[in-house]
Protein backbone atom coordinates (compact mmCIF):
# COMPACT_ATOMS: atom_id res chain seq x y z
CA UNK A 1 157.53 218.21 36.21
CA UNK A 2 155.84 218.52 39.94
CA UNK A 3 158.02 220.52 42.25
CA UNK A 4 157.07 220.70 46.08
CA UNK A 5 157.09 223.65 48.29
CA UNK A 6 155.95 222.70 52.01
CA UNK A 7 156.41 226.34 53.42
CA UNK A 8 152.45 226.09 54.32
CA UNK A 9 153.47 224.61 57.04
CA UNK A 10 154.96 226.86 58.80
CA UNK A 11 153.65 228.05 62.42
CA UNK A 12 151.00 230.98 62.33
CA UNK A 13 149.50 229.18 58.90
CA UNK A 14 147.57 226.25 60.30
CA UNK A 15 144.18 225.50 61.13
CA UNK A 16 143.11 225.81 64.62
CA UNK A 17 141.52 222.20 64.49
CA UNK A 18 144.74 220.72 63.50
CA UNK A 19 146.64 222.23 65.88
CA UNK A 20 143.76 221.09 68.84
CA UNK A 21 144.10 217.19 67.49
CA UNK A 22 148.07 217.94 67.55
CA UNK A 23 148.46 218.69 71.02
CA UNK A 24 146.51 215.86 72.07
CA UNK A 25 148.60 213.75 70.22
CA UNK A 26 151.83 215.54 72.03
CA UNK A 27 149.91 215.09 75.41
CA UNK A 28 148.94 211.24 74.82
CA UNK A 29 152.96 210.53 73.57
CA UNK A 30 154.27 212.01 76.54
CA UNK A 31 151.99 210.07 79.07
CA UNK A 32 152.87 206.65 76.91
CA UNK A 33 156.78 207.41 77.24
CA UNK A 34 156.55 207.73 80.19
CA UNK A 35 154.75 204.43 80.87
CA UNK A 36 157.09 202.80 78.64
CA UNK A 37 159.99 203.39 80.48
CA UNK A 38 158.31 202.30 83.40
CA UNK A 39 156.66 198.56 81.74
CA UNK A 40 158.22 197.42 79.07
CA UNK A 41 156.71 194.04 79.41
CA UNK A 42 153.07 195.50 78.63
CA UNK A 43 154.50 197.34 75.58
CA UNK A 44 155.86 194.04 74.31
CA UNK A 45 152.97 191.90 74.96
CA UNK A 46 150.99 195.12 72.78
CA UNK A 47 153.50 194.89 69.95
CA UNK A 48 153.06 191.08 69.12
CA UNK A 49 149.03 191.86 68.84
CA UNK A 50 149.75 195.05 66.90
CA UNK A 51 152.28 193.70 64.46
CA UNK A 52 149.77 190.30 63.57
CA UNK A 53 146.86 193.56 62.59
CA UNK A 54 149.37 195.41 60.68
CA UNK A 55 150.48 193.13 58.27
CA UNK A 56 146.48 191.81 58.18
CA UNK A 57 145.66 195.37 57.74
CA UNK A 58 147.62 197.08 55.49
CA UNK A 59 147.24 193.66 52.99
CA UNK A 60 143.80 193.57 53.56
CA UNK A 61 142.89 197.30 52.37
CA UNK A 62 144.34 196.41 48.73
CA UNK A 63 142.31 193.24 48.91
CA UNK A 64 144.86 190.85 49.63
CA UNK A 65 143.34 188.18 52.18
CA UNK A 66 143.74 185.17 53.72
CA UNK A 67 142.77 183.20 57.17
CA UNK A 68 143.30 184.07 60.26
CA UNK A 69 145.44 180.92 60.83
CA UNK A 70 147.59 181.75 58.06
CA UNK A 71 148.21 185.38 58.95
CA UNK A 72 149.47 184.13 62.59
CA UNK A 73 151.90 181.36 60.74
CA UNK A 74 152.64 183.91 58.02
CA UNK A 75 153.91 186.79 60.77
CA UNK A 76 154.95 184.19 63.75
CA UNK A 77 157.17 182.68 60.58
CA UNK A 78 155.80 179.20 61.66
CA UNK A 79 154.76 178.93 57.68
CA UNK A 80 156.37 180.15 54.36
CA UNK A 81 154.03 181.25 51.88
CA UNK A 82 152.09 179.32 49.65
CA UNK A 83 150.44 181.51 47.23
CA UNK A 84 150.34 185.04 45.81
CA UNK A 85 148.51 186.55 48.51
CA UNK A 86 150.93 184.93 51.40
CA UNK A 87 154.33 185.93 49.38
CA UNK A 88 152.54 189.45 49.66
CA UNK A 89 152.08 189.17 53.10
CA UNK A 90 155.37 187.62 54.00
CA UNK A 91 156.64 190.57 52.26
CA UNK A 92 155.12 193.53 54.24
CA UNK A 93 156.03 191.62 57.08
CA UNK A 94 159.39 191.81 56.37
CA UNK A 95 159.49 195.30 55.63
CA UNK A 96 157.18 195.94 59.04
CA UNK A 97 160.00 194.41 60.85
CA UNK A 98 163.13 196.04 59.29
CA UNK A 99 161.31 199.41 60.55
CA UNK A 100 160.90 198.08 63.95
CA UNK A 101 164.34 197.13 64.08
CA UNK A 102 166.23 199.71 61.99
CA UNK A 103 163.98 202.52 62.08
CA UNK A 104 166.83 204.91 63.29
CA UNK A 105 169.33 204.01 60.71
CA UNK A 106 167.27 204.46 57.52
CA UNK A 107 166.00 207.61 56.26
CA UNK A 108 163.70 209.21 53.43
CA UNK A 109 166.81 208.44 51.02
CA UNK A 110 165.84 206.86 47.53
CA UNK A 111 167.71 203.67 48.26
CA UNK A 112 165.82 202.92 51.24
CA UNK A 113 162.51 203.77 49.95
CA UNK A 114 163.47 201.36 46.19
CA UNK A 115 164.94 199.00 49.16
CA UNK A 116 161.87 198.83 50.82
CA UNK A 117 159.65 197.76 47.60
CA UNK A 118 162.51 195.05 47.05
CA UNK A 119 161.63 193.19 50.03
CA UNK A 120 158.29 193.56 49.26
CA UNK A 121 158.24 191.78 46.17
CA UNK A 122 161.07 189.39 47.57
CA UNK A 123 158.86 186.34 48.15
CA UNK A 124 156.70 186.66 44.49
CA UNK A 125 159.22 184.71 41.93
CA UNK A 126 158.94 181.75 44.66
CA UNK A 127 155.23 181.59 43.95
CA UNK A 128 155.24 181.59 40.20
CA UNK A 129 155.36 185.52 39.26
CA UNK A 130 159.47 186.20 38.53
CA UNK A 131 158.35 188.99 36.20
CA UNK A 132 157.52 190.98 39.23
CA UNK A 133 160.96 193.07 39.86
CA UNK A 134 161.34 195.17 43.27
CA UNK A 135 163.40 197.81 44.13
CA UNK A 136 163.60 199.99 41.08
CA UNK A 137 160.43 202.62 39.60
CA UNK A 138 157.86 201.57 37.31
CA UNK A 139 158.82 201.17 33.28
CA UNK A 140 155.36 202.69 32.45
CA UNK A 141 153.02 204.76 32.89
CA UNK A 142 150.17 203.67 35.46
CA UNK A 143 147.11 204.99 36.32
CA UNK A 144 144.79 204.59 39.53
CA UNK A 145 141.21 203.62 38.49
CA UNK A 146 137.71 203.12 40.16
CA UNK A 147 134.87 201.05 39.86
CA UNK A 148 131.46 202.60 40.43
CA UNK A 149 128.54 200.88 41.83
CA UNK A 150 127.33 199.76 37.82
CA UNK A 151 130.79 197.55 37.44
CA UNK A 152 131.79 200.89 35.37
CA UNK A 153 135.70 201.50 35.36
CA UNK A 154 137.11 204.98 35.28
CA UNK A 155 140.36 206.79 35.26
CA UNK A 156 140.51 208.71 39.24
CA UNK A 157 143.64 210.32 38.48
CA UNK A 158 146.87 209.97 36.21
CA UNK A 159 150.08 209.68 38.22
CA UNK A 160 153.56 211.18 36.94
CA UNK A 161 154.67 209.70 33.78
CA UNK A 162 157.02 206.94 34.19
CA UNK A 163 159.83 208.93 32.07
CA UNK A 164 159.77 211.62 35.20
CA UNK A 165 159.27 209.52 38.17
CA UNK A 166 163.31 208.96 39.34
CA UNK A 167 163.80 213.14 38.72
CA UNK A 168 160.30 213.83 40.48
CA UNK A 169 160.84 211.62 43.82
CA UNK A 170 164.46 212.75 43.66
CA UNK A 171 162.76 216.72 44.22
CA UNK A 172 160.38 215.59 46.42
CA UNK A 173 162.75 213.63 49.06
CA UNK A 174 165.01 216.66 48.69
CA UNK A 175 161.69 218.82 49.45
CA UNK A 176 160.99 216.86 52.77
CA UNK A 177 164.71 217.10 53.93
CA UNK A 178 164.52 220.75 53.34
CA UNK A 179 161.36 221.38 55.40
CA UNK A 180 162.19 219.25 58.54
CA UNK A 181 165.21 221.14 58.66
CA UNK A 182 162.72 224.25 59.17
CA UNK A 183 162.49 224.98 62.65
CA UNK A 184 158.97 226.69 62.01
CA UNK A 185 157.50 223.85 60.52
CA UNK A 186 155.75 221.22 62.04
CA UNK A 187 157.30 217.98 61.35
CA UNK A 188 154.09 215.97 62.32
CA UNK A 189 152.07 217.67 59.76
CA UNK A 190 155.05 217.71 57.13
CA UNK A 191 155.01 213.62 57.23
CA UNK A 192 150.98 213.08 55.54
CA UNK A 193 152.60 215.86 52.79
CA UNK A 194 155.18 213.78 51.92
CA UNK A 195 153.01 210.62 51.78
CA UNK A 196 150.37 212.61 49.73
CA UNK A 197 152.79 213.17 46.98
CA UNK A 198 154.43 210.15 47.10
CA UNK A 199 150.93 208.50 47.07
CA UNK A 200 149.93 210.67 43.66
CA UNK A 201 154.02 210.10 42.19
CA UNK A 202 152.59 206.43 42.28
CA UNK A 203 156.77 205.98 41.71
CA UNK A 204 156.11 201.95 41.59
CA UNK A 205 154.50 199.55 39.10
CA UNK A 206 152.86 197.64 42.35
CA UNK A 207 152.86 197.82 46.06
CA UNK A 208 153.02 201.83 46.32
CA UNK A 209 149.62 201.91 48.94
CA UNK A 210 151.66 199.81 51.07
CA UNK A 211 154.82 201.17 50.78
CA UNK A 212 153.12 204.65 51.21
CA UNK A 213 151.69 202.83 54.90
CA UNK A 214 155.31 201.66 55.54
CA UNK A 215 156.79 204.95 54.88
CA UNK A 216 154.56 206.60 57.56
CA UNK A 217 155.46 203.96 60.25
CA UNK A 218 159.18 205.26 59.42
CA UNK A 219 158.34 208.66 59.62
CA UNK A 220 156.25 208.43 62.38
CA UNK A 221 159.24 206.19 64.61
CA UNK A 222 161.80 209.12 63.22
CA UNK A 223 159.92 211.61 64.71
CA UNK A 224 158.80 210.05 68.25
CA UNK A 225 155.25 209.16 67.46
CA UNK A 226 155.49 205.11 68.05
CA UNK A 227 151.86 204.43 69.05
CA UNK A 228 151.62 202.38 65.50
CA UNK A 229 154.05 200.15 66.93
CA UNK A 230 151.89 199.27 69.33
CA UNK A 231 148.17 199.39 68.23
CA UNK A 232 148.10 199.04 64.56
CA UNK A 233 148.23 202.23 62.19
CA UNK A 234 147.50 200.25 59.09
CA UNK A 235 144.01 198.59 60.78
CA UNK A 236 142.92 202.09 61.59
CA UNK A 237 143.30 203.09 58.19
CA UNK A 238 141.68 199.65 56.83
CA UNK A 239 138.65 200.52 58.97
CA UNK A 240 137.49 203.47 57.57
CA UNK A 241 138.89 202.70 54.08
CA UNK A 242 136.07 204.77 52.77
CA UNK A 243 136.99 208.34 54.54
CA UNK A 244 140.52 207.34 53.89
CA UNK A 245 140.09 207.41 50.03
CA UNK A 246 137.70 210.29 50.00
CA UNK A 247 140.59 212.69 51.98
CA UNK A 248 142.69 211.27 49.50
CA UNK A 249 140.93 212.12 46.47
CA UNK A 250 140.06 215.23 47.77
CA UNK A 251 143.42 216.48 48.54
CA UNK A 252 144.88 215.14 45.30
CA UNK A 253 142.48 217.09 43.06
CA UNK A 254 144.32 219.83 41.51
CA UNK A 255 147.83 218.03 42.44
CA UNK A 256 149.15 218.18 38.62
CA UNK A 257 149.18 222.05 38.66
CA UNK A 258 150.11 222.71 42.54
CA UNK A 259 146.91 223.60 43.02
CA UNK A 260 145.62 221.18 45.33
CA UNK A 261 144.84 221.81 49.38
CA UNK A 262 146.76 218.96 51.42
CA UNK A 263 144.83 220.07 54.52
CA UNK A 264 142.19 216.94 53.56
CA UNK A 265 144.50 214.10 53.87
CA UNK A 266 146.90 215.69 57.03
CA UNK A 267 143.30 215.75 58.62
CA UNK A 268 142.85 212.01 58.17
CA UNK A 269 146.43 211.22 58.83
CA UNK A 270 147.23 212.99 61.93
CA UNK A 271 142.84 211.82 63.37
CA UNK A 272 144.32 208.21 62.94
CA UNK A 273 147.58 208.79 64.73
CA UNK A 274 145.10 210.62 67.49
CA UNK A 275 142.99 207.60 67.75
CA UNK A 276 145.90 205.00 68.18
CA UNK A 277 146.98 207.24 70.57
CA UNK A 278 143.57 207.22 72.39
CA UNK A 279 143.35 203.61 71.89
CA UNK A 280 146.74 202.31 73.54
CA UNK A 281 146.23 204.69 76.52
CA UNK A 282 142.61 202.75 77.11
CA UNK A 283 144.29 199.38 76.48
CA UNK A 284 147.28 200.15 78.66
CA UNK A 285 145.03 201.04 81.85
CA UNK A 286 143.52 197.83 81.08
CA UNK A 287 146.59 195.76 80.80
CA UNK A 288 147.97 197.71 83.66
CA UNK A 289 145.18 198.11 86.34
CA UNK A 290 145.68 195.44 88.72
CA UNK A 291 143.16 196.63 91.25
CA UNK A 292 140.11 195.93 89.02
CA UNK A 293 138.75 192.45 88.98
CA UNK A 294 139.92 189.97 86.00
CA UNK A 295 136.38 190.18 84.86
CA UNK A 296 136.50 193.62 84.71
CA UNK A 297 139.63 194.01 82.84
CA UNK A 298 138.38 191.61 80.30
CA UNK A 299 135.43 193.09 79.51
CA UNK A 300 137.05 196.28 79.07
CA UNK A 301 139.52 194.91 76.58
CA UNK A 302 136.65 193.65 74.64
CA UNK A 303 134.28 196.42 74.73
CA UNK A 304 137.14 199.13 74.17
CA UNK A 305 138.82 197.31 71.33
CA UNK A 306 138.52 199.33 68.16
CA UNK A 307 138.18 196.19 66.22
CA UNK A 308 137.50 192.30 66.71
CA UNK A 309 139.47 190.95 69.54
CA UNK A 310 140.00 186.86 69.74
CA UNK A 311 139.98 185.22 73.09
CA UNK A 312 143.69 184.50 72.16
CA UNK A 313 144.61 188.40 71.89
CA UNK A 314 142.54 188.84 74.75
CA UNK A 315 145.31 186.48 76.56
CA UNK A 316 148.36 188.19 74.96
CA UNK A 317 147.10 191.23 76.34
CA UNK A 318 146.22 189.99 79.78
CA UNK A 319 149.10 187.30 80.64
CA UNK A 320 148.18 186.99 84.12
CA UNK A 321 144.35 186.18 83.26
CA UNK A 322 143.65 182.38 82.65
CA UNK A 323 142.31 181.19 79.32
CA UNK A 324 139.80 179.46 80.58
CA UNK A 325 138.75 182.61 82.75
CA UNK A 326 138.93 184.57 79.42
CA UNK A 327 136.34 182.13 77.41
CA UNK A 328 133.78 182.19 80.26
CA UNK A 329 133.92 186.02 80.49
CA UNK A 330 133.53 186.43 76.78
CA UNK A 331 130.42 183.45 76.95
CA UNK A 332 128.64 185.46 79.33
CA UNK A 333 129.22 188.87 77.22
CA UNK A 334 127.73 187.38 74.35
CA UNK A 335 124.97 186.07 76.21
CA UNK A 336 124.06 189.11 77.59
CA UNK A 337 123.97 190.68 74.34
CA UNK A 338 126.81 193.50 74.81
CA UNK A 339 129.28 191.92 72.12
CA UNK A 340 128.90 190.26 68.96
CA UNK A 341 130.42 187.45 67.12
CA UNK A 342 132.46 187.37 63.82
CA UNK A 343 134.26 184.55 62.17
CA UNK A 344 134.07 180.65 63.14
CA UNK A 345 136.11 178.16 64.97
CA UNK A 346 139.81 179.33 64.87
CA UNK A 347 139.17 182.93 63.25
CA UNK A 348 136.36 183.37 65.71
CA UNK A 349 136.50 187.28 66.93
CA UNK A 350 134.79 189.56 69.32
CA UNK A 351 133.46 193.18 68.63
CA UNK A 352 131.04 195.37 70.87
CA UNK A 353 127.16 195.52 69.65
CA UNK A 354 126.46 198.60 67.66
């Protein structure tokens, strides 16, 4: 059986790039508390956008899709579900907003990461699929595959057997709580360990990418790093779903034996926490600077958006700017050239021109 030892972690034994990205990330949190404290309104308006890309997001990356109508009824709870797909999304919304609201009063504790799966399977025996059971481990062994470019499946890597899963994630939660109680070891970089294994455990018959996403939002809140709440972890992940896998792979080689580096994946991790960092203190000077010009601060929303921005997030984001103001601002951008168009009609989005 896998037993974890996170003592790597411990100051004096880290590379000097990681420690550069994590005081950036310490710098950027302490400016956004700050500003927090001091506009809760504009934090608000930024969580309603954030939590509609999360749930999109993190659903998306395991190929679960559906309009961009039906995500907004799905999350706004204007709609229940009507097929697989939207009982999957109803679910991680659910879960999204039991960390939002009772972040501090769960834990890394078995019960709330099996409780966690259960509500993310809670909408599936409405749609058809009661054989679908949350909240416990998987009853056999799974593996995680790929498909190369030919259509060709193969076997990527062999999580534990199901037979040691309950024993294995019972030493690795015990393995986390022992390491953040290490003063010398850095509890930001101790958070993509415990996702790594958890990740290569594969503890759950479905749902154990997302619950692996989920679990680092809880983390993350535990420990004071909130900027997923705010502009979406999960779509930062789903964006570069490519260099996500790859630090994945790469840090799970060798995992069977102990012999694997985690250095790969905290490097992903801890870049995407950076660069939702980077990206709310952009968006906030935009929401917040009411000395620039309404034209100004819309173009800047659209042109520093890391991902397609409708003219109706544009609005959430800018209360005080008129729609109408909004849709001529954009019509002239596009126009010009400087943005593109994706989508149609009501899932009609905005991105800058590459």
């Amino acid at each position: 059986m896998r037993y974890f030892d996170y003592s790597f972690l411990e100051h004096g034994m880290l590379p000097a790039g990681l420690v550069s990205v994590v005081g950036a990330i310490s710098e950027l949190r302490e400016r956004e508390n700050k500003l927090k404290a001091d506009y809760p309104d504009v934090f608000t308006r930024l969580e309603s956008v954030a939590k509609v890309q999360s749930v999109k997001g993190s659903n998306e990356i395991e190929g679960i899709v559906t309009s961009e109508q039906r995500i907004n009824e799905i999350v706004n709870q204007n709609s229940a579900p009507l097929n697989h797909n939207e009982a999957e999304i109803a679910g991680y919304r659910d879960a999204l907003a039991l960390i939002h609201s009772d972040y501090a009063a769960l834990d890394v504790r078995e019960r709330d990461i099996l409780r966690l799966h259960g509500i993310m399977l809670s909408y599936s025996s409405n749609v058809g699929d009661p054989s679908r059971t949350g909240g416990r481990y998987k009853d056999s062994d799974n593996v995680i595959m790929e498909i190369d470019a030919s259509g060709a499946r193969r076997v990527r890597f062999e999580p534990t057997p199901a037979t040691e899963t309950a024993e294995t994630m019972e030493q690795l939660v015990l393995a986390y709580m022992d390491a953040r109680d290490n003063s010398a070891v850095n509890r930001l970089l101790l958070i993509p360990c415990f996702i790594l294994d958890f990740l290569c455990i594969h503890p759950f018959a479905d749902c154990n990418g997302r619950i692996s996403r989920l679990l680092s939002l809880l983390l993350l809140y535990k420990n004071g790093f909130d900027a997923g709440r705010y502009i979406s972890f999960e779509e930062q992940i789903n964006r570069d779903k490519t260099g996500y896998y790859k630090a994945l792979k790469d840090s799970s080689d060798g995992w069977h034996t102990g012999g694997n580096s985690y250095f790969p994946f905290i490097e992903g991790f801890v870049t995407t926490l950076l660069m939702c960092y980077k990206e709310l203190d952009k968006r906030f000077a935009v929401v917040n600077n009411g000395k620039v010009g309404k034209r100004e601060r819309i173009e800047a929303t659209v042109l520093n958006s890391l991902l397609p921005i409708s003219k109706r997030e544009v609005c959430y984001i800018l209360p005080d700017v008129s729609p109408t103001t909004v849709e001529a601002v954009i019509a002239s951008m596009l126009k010009s050239g400087v943005i593109e168009k994706i989508g149609s009609a009501r899932n009609t989005k905005y991105i800058r021109r590459k």
